[in-house]
Protein backbone atom coordinates (compact mmCIF):
# COMPACT_ATOMS: atom_id res chain seq x y z
CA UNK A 1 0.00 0.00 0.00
CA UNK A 2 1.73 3.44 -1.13
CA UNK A 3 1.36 6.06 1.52
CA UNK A 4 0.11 9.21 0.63
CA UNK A 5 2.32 12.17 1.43
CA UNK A 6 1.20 15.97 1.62
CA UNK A 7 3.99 18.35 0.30
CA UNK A 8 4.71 22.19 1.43
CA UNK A 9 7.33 24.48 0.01
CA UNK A 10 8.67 27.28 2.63
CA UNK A 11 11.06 29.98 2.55
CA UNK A 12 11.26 30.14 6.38
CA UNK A 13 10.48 28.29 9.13
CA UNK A 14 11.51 29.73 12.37
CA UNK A 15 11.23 28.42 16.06
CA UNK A 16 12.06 28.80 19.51
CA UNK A 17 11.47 26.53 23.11
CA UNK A 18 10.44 28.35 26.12
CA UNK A 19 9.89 26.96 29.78
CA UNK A 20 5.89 27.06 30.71
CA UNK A 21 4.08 26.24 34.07
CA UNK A 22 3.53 22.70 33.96
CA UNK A 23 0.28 22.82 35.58
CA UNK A 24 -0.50 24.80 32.53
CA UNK A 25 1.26 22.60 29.78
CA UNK A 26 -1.23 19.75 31.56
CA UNK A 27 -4.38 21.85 30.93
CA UNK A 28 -3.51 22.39 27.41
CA UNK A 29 -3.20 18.42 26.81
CA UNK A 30 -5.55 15.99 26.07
CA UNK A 31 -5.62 12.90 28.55
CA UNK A 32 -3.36 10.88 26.68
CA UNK A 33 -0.36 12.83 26.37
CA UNK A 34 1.79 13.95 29.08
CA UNK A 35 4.60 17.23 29.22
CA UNK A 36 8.13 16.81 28.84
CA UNK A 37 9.68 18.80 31.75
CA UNK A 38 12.67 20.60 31.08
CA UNK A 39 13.09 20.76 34.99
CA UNK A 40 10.19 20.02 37.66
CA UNK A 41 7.34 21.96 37.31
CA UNK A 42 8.95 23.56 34.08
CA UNK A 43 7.54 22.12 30.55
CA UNK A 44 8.14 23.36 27.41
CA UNK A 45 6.24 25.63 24.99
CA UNK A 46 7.29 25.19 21.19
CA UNK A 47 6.33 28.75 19.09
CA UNK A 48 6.98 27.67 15.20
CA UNK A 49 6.54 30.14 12.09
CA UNK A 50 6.31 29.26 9.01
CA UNK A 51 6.94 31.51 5.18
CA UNK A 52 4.48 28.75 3.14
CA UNK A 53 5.32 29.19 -0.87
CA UNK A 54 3.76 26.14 -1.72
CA UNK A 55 1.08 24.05 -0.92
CA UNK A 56 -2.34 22.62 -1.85
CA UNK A 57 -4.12 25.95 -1.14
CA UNK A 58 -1.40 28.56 -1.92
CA UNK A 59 0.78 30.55 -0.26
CA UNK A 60 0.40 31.73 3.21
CA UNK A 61 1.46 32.28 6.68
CA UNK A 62 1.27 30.34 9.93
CA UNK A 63 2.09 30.62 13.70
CA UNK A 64 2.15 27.41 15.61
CA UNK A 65 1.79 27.10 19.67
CA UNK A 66 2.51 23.31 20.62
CA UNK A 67 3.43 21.60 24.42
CA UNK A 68 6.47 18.96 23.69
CA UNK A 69 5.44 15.77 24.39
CA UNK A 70 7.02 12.28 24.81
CA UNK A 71 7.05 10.68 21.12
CA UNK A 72 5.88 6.99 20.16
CA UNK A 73 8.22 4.83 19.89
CA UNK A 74 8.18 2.15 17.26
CA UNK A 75 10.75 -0.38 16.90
CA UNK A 76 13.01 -0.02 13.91
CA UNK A 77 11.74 3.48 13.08
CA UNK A 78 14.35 6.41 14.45
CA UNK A 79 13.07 8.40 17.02
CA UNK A 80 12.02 11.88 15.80
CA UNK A 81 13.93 15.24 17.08
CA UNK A 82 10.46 16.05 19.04
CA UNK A 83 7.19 15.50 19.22
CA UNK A 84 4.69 17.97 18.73
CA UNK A 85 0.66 18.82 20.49
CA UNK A 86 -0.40 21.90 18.74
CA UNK A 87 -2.99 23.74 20.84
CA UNK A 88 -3.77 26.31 18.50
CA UNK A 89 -2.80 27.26 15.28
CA UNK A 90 -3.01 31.08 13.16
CA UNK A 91 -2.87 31.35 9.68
CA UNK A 92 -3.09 34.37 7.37
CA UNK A 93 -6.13 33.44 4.75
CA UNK A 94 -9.13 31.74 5.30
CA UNK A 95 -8.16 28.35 2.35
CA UNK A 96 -5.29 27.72 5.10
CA UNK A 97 -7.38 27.34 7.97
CA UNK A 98 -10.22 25.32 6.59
CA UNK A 99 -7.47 22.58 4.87
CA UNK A 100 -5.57 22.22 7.82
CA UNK A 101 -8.38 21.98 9.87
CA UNK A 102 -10.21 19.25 7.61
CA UNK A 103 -6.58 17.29 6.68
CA UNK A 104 -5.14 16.90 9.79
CA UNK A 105 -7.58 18.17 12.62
CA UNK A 106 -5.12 21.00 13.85
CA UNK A 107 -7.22 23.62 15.99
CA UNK A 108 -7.08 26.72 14.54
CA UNK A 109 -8.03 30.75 15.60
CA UNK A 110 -10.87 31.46 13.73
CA UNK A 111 -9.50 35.08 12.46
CA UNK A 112 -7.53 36.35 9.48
CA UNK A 113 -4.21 37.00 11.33
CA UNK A 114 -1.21 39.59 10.07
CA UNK A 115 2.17 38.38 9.70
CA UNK A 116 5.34 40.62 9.47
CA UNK A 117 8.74 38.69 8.66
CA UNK A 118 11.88 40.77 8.75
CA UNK A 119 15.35 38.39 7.75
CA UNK A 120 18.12 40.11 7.84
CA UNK A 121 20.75 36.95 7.77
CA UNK A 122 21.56 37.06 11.20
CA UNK A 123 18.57 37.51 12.69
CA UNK A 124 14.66 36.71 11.83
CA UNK A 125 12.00 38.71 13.32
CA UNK A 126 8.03 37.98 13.63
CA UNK A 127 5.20 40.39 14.55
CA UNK A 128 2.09 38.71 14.22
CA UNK A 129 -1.59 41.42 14.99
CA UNK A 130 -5.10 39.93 15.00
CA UNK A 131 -7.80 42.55 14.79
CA UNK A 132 -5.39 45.47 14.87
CA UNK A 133 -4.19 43.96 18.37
CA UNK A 134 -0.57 42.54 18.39
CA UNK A 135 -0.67 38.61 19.41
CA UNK A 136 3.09 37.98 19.72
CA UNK A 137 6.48 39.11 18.70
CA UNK A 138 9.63 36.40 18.36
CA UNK A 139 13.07 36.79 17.18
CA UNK A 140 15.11 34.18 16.53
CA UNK A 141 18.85 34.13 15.48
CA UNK A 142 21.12 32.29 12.94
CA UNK A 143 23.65 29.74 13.81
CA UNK A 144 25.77 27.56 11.47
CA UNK A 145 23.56 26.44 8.56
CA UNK A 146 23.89 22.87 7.61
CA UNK A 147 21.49 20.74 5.45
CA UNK A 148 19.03 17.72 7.37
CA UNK A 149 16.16 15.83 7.03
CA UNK A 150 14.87 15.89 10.48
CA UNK A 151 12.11 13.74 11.68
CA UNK A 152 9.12 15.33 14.09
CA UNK A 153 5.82 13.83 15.44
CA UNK A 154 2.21 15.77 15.92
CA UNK A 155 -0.78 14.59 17.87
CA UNK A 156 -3.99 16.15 16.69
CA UNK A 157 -7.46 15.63 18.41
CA UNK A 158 -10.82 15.39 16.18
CA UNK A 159 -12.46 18.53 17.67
CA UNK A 160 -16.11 16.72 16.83
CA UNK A 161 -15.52 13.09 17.77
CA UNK A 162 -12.42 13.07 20.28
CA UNK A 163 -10.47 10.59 17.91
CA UNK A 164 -7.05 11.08 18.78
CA UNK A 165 -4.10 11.02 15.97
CA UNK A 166 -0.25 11.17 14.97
CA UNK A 167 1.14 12.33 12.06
CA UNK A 168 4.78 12.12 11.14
CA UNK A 169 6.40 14.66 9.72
CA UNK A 170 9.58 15.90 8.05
CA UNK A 171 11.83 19.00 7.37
CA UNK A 172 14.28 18.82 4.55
CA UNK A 173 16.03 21.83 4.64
CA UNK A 174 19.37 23.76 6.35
CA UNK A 175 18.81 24.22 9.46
CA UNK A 176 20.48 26.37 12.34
CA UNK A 177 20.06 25.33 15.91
CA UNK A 178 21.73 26.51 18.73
CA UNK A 179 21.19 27.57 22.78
CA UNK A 180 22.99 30.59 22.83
CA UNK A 181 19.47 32.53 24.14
CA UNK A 182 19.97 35.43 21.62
CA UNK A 183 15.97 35.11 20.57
CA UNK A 184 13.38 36.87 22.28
CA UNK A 185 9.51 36.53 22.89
CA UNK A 186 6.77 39.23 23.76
CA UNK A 187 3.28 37.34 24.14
CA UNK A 188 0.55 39.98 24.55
CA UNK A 189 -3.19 39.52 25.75
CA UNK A 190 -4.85 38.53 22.80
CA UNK A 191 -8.31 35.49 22.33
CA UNK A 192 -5.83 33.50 20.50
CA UNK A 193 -3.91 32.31 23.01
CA UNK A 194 -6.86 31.80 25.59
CA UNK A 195 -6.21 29.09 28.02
CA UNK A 196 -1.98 29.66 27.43
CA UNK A 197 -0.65 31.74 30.99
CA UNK A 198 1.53 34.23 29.15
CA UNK A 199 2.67 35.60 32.21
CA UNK A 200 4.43 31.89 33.25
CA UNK A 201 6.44 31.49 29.86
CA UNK A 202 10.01 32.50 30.08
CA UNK A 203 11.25 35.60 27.86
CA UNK A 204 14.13 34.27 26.28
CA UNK A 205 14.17 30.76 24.50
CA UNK A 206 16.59 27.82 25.53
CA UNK A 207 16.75 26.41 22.12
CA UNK A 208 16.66 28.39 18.77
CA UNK A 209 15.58 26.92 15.52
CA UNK A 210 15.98 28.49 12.25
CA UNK A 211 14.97 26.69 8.82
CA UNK A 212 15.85 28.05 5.35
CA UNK A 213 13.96 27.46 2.22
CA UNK A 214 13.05 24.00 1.95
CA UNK A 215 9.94 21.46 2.24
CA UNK A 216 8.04 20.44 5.16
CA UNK A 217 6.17 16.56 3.99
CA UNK A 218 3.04 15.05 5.93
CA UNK A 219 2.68 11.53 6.36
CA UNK A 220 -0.61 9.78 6.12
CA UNK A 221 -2.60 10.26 9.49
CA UNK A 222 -2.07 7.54 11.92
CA UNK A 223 -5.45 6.59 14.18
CA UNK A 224 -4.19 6.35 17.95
CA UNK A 225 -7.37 4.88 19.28
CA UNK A 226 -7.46 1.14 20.47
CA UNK A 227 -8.82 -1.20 17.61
């Protein structure tokens, strides 16, 4: 059986891991996943951009807001870098929303958001506005570029029936990655990140992420529930 893949072209993908409340990372969670602490009572908060060029419904933008999670290991199969919940997900046209929503059950904020990318080799800068409001603003900075093929997982949840699912994912592309804490993050008050305590998530990343143009491929959707 051949499985079906789902192809998108970027020209950036940048991201950043903070420290979060656990208490909070546990709210944010469905039952059957679990934080991974980066101390005790300190999980982590992944923020991931993306610079889409090419995909099934266009070009567009995205900001991603996932808790790290343990992934599932299979044997044979190489564990992936990290494994991914997405709580909620902004995108900047409507097409965007409703396919990721209806492909791979990724909650989204229901708005029309504004992205603002500024690259200027060194560093890459992100001011993303909802309603004329600003939601967050992230910098991240370059490190030594090399090219990978790095494996991730995502868990989704069927917002209708509760199905649970994982998706495996890949990013060919050079990548920077470093823990130098030169990136910054300003979360402000906004409905999209409703539920997220902005006031427990650390400033200043411990790990920096930076990809270059490249592809980001889906996997088929993988059913977690018990047969």
């Amino acid at each position: 059986m051949t499985t079906r893949h789902t192809r998108y072209g970027f020209q950036n993908c940048m991201g950043a891991f903070f420290q979060m409340d656990t208490a909070n990372a546990r709210a944010l969670l469905p039952s059957h996943l679990e934080p991974i602490e980066a101390q005790h009572g300190r999980s982590v908060l992944a923020i991931l951009a993306f610079q889409f060029t090419e995909s099934e419904v266009g070009a567009y933008d995205e900001i991603v807001l996932a808790i790290i999670t343990p992934p599932r290991v299979q044997p044979g199969v190489p564990l992936p870098k990290a494994a991914f919940f997405p709580f909620v997900v902004g995108t900047s046209t409507t097409a965007s929303r409703e396919h990721a929503m209806e492909r791979w059950h990724l909650p989204h904020h229901p708005d029309t958001l504004e992205f603002a990318f500024d690259d200027d080799g060194d560093t890459i800068d992100l001011r993303v506005c909802g309603g004329g409001e600003e939601v967050l603003h992230l910098s991240v900075a370059a490190h030594a570029f090399r090219p990978v093929v790095n494996a991730y997982h995502a868990f989704t949840v069927d917002e209708h029936s509760g199905r649970p699912w994982k998706v495996n994912i890949r990013m060919d592309a050079p990548h920077s990655e470093h823990e130098s804490e030169r990136g910054r993050l300003a979360l402000r008050p906004h409905e999209m990140l409703y539920g997220l305590d902005i006031a427990e998530v650390d400033p200043i990343p411990f790990r920096e992420e930076w990809y270059r143009a490249g592809v980001q491929v889906f996997d088929e959707l993988e059913s977690l529930e018990t047969p």
